[in-house]
Protein backbone atom coordinates (compact mmCIF):
# COMPACT_ATOMS: atom_id res chain seq x y z
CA UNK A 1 191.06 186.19 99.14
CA UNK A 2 193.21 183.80 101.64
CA UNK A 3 192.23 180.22 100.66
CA UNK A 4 190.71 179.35 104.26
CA UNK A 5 188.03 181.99 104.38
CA UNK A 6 187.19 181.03 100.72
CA UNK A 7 187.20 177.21 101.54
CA UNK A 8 184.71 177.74 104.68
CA UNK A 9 182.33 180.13 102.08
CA UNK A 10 181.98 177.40 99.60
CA UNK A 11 181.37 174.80 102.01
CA UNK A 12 178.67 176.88 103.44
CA UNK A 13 177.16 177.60 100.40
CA UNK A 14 177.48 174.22 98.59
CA UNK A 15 176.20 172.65 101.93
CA UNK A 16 173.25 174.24 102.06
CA UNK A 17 172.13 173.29 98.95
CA UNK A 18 172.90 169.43 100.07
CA UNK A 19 171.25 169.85 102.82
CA UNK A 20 168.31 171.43 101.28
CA UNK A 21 168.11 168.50 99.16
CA UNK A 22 169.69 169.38 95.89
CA UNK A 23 172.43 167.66 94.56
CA UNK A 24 175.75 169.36 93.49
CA UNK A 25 178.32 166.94 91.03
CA UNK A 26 181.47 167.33 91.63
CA UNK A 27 182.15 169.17 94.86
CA UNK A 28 185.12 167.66 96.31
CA UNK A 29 187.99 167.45 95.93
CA UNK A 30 187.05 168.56 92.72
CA UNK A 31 186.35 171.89 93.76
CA UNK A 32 189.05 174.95 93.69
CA UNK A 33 188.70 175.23 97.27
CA UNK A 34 190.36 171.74 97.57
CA UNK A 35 192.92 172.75 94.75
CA UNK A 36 195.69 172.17 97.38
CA UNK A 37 194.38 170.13 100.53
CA UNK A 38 195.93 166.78 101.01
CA UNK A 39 192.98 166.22 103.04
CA UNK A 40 189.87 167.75 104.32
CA UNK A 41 188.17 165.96 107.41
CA UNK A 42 186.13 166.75 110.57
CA UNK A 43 186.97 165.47 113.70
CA UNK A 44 184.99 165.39 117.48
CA UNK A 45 187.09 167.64 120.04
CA UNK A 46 187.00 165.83 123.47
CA UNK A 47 189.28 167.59 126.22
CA UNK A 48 190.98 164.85 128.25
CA UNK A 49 192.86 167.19 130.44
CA UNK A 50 195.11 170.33 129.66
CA UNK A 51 194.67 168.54 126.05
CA UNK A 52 192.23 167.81 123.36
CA UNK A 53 191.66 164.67 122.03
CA UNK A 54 190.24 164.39 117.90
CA UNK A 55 187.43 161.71 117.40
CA UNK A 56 186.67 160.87 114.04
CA UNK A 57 183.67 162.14 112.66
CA UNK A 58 183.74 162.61 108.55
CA UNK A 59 186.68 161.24 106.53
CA UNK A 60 185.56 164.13 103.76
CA UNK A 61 183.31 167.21 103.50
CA UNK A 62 180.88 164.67 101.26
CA UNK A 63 180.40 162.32 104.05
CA UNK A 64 180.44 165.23 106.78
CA UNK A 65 177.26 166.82 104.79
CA UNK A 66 175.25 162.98 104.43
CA UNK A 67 175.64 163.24 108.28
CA UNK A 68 174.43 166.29 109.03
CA UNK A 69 171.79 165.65 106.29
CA UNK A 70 170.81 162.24 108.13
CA UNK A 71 170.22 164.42 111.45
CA UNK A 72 168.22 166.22 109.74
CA UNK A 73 170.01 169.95 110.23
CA UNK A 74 168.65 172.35 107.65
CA UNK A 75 171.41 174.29 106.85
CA UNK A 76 174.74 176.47 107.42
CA UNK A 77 175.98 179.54 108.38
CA UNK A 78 179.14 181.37 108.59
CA UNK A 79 179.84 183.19 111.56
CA UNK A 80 183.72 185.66 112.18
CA UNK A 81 185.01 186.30 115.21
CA UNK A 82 186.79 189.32 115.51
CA UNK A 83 190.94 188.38 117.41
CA UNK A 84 191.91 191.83 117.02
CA UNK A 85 195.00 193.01 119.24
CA UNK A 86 195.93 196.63 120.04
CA UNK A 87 199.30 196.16 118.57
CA UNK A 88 198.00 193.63 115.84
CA UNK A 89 194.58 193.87 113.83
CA UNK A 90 192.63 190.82 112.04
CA UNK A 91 193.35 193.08 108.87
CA UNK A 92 197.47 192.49 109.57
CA UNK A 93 197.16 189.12 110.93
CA UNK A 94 195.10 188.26 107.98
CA UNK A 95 198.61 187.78 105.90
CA UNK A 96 199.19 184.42 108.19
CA UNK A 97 197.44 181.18 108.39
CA UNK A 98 194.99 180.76 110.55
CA UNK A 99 194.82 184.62 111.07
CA UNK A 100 192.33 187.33 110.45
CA UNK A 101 189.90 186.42 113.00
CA UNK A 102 187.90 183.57 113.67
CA UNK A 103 185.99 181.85 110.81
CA UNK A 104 183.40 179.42 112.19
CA UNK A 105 180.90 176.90 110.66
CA UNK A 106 177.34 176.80 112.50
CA UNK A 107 175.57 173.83 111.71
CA UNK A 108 172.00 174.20 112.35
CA UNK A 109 170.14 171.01 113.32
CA UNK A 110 167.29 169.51 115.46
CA UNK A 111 168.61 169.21 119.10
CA UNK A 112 170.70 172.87 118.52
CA UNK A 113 173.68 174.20 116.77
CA UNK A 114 176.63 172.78 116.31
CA UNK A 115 180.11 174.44 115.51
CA UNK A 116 183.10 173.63 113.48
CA UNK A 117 186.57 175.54 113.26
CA UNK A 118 189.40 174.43 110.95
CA UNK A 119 193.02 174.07 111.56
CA UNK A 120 195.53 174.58 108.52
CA UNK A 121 198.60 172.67 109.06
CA UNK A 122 201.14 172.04 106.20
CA UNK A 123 202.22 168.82 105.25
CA UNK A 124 204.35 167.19 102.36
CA UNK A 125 206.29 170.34 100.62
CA UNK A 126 207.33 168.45 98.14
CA UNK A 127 204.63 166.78 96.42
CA UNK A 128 204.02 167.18 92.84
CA UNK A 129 200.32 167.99 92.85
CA UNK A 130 200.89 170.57 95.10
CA UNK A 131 198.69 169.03 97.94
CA UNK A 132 200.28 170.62 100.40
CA UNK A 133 197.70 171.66 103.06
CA UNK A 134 195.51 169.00 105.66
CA UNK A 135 193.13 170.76 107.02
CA UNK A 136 190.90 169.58 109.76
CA UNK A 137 187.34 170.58 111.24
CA UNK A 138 187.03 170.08 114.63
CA UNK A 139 183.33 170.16 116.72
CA UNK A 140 184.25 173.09 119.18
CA UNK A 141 180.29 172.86 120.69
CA UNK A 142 177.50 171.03 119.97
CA UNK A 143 173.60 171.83 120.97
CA UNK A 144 174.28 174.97 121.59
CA UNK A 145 171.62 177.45 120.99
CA UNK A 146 170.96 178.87 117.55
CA UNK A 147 173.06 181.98 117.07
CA UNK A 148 170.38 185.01 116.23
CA UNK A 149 170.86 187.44 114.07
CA UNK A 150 171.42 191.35 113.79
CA UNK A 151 173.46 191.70 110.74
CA UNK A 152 173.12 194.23 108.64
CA UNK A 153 171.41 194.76 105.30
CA UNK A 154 172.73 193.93 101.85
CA UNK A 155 171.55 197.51 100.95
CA UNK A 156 172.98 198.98 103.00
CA UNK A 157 176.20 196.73 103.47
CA UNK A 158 176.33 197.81 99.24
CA UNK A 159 175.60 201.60 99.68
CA UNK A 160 178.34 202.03 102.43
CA UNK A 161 180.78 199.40 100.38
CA UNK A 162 180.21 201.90 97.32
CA UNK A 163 181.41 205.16 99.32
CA UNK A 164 184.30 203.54 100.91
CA UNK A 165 185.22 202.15 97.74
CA UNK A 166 185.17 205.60 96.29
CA UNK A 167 187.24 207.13 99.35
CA UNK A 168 190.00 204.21 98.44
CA UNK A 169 190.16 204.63 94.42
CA UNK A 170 190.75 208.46 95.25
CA UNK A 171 193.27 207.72 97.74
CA UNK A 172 195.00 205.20 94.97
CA UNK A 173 195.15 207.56 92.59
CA UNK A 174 196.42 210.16 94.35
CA UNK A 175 199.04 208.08 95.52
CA UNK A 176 199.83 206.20 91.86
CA UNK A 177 198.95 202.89 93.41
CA UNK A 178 196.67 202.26 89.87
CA UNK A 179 196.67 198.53 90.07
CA UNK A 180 195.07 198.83 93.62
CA UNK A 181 192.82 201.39 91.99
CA UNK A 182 191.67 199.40 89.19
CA UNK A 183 190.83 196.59 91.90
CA UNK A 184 188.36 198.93 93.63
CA UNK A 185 187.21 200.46 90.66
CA UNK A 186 186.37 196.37 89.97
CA UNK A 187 184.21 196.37 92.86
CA UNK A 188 182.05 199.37 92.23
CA UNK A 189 181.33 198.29 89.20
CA UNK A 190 180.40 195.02 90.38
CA UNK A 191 177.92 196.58 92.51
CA UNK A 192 175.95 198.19 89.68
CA UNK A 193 175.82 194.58 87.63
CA UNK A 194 172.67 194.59 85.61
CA UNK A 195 173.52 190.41 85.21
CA UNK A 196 174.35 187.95 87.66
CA UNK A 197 178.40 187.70 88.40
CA UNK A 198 180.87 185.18 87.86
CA UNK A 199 181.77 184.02 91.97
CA UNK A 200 184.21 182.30 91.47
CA UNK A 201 182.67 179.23 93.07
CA UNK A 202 181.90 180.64 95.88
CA UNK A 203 177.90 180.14 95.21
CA UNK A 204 176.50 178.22 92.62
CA UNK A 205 174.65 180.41 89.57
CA UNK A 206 171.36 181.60 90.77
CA UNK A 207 171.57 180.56 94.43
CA UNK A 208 171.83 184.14 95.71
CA UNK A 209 169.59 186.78 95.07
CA UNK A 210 171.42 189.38 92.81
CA UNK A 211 171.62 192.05 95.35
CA UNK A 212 173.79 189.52 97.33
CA UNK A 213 175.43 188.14 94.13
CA UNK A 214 176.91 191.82 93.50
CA UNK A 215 177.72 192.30 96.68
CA UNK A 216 179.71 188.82 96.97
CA UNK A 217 181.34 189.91 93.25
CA UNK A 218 182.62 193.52 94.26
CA UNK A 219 183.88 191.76 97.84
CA UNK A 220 185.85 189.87 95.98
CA UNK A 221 187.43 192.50 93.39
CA UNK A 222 188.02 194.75 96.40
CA UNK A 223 190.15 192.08 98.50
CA UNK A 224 193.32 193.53 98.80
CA UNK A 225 194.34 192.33 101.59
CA UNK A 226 197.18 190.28 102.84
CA UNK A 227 201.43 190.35 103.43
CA UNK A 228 204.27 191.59 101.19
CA UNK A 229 203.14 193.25 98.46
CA UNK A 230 199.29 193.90 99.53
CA UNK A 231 197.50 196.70 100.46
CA UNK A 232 198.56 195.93 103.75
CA UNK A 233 202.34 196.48 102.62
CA UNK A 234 202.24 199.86 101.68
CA UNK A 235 203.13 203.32 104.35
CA UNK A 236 202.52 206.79 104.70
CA UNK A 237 203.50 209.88 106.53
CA UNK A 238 201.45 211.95 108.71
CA UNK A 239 198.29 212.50 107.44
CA UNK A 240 197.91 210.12 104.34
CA UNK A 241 199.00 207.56 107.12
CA UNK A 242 195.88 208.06 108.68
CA UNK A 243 193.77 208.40 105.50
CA UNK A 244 195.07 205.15 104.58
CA UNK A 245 194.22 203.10 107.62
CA UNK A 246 190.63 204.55 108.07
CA UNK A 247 189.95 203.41 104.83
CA UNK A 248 191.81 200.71 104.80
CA UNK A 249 189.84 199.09 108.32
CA UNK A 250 186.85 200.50 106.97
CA UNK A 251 187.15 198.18 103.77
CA UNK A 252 188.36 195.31 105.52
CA UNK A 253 185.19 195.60 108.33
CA UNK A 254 182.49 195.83 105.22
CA UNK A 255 184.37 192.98 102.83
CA UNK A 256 184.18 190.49 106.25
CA UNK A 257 180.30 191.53 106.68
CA UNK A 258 179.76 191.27 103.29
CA UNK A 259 180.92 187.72 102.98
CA UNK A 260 179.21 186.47 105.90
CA UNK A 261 175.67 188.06 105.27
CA UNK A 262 175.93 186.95 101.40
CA UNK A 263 177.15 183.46 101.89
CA UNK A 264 174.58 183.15 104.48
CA UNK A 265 171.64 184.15 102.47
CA UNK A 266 172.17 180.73 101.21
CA UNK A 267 170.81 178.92 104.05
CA UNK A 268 167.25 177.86 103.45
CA UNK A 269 165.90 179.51 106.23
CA UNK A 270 167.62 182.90 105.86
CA UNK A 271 165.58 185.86 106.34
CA UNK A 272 165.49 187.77 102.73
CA UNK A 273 167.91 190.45 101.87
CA UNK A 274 166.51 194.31 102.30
C-alpha cells in the first residue's frame, strides 16, 4: 500500500483513540508511517488571490491532535475522492504521488467539520536516515457540515471482496502470475480469520471489531497495486485484456471502500458494522 494512504489511515485511527481520551505511547515519529517524513505538519490555507497562503497551525500530528482535542472534536474520519480521467484511472495514477484519488481527513468537532488534505513534496535525497519526504496538512474547509453517511456494509464489502478475490486468483493462475496469486489467496484467507490480524499499524489491537479487522487484513494482502512491476504493469490481448481490467477495477473499487469504512469504524461515534 502507497505510504500516503497508509499514513492518513493511521492517523485516523490513532487519532481517534486520542481524541476519545486514550493515550497511545509512541505515535510519532515513532510510528512506521513517519519511517521517512522529514516532517509532518498542518498548516491553515488562506487564498490571498490566484494563490494560497499556509498559516501555521500544528508543528506535529501530536500537537495537531491536543488541538483538536482542546476544541473538543470527537473524532476522525477518512473520506476518498474519486480523480478518475477517461484516459487515466485513480487505479493507474495510483503509481504517482499524490495520485489515486483524493484522500481527505474530516475532523469532526463542535461548530462543524473540518478538512485536511496532505501534500507530499520531496526534500533532502541525500540524507542518511532516509527522511526524505515533508509532508504537509493543509485546512481545505472548516465548519462545514458533517459529511453523512451511505457506505456500505462490512458484510457485504467482505462477501463481494471474497468473490472478486476468487475471480483474480483464477485469472493468476491461469496466467502463471503465482506470486500475484498467492497475494490474493492472502486475502481470502484473511477474511475467514478465526483470531484478530496483525495490521500492520494501521489500528491498534482490539480497536476494530473483527469483522472490520479481517476485512482491513485481506485489504492489505490483496494490494497490488501500483507502477513497474505491479499488477498494474502487466497486459493482455483481446479478451483476457478485458478479464483483467474488470477485475482488476473491481478490486481496486472494494480495497478503497474497504479501507475507508474499516478505518472509520474507529471513530467513537461510528455506527456499528452489519
Amino acid at each position: 500500500m502507497q505510504g500516503t494512504i497508509f499514513q492518513i489511515l493511521v492517523l485516523v485511527t490513532h487519532g481517534n483513540m486520542v481524541l476519545s481520551g486514550q493515550a497511545i505511547a509512541d505515535f510519532y515519529p515513532q510510528h512506521n508511517a513517519f519511517k521517512f517524513d522529514e516532517f509532518v505538519k498542518f498548516v491553515d490555507l488562506e487564498r490571498v488571490g490566484n494563490t494560497w497562503n499556509e498559516k501555521p497551525f500544528a508543528e506535529d500530528p501530536n500537537v495537531w491532535l491536543t488541538k483538536l482535542k482542546t476544541r473538543r472534536c470527537s473524532g476522525l474520519r477518512v473520506e476518498r475522492i474519486s480523480t478518475d480521467k477517461k484516459d487515466f484511472s485513480d487505479r493507474m495514477s495510483v503509481a504517482f504521488v499524490g495520485g489515486g484519488g483524493r484522500w481527505i481527513i474530516e475532523a469532526v468537532c463542535p461548530g462543524g467539520s473540518d478538512y485536511w488534505e496532505a501534500k507530499w513534496e520531496v526534500g533532502d535525497q541525500n540524507r542518511a536516515d532516509q527522511k526524505i519526504w515533508q509532508v504537509t496538512y493543509g485546512r481545505i474547509a472548516r465548519n462545514e457540515k458533517a459529511a453523512s453517511s451511505n457506505a456500505p456494509s462490512v458484510d457485504s464489502l467482505s462477501a463481494e471482496m471474497s468473490r472478486t478475490l476468487q475471480d483474480a486468483i483464477v485469472f493468476s493462475r491461469k496466467h502463471k502470475l503465482d506470486w500475484f496469486a498467492e497475494a490474493f489467496e492472502s486475502g481470502r484467507s484473511a477474511l475467514k480469520g478465526k483470531s484478530e490480524p496483525d495490521l500492520n499499524g494501521i489500528a491498534l489491537r482490539g480497536q476494530l471489531p473483527l469483522h472490520a479487522s479481517r476485512l482491513l487484513a485481506a485489504s492489505q494482502a490483496a494490494w497490488v497495486f501500483g507502477g513497474m512491476g505491479s499488477w498494474n504493469d502487466l497486459g493482455f490481448d483481446g479478451e483476457d485484456q478485458r478479464q483483467y481490467e474488470a477485475i482488476s477495477d473491481n478490486l481496486f473499487r472494494l480495497i478503497n471502500s474497504s479501507l475507508i469504512v474499516t478505518a472509520n469504524l474507529s471513530y467513537p461515534h461510528a455506527e456499528k458494522p452489519r
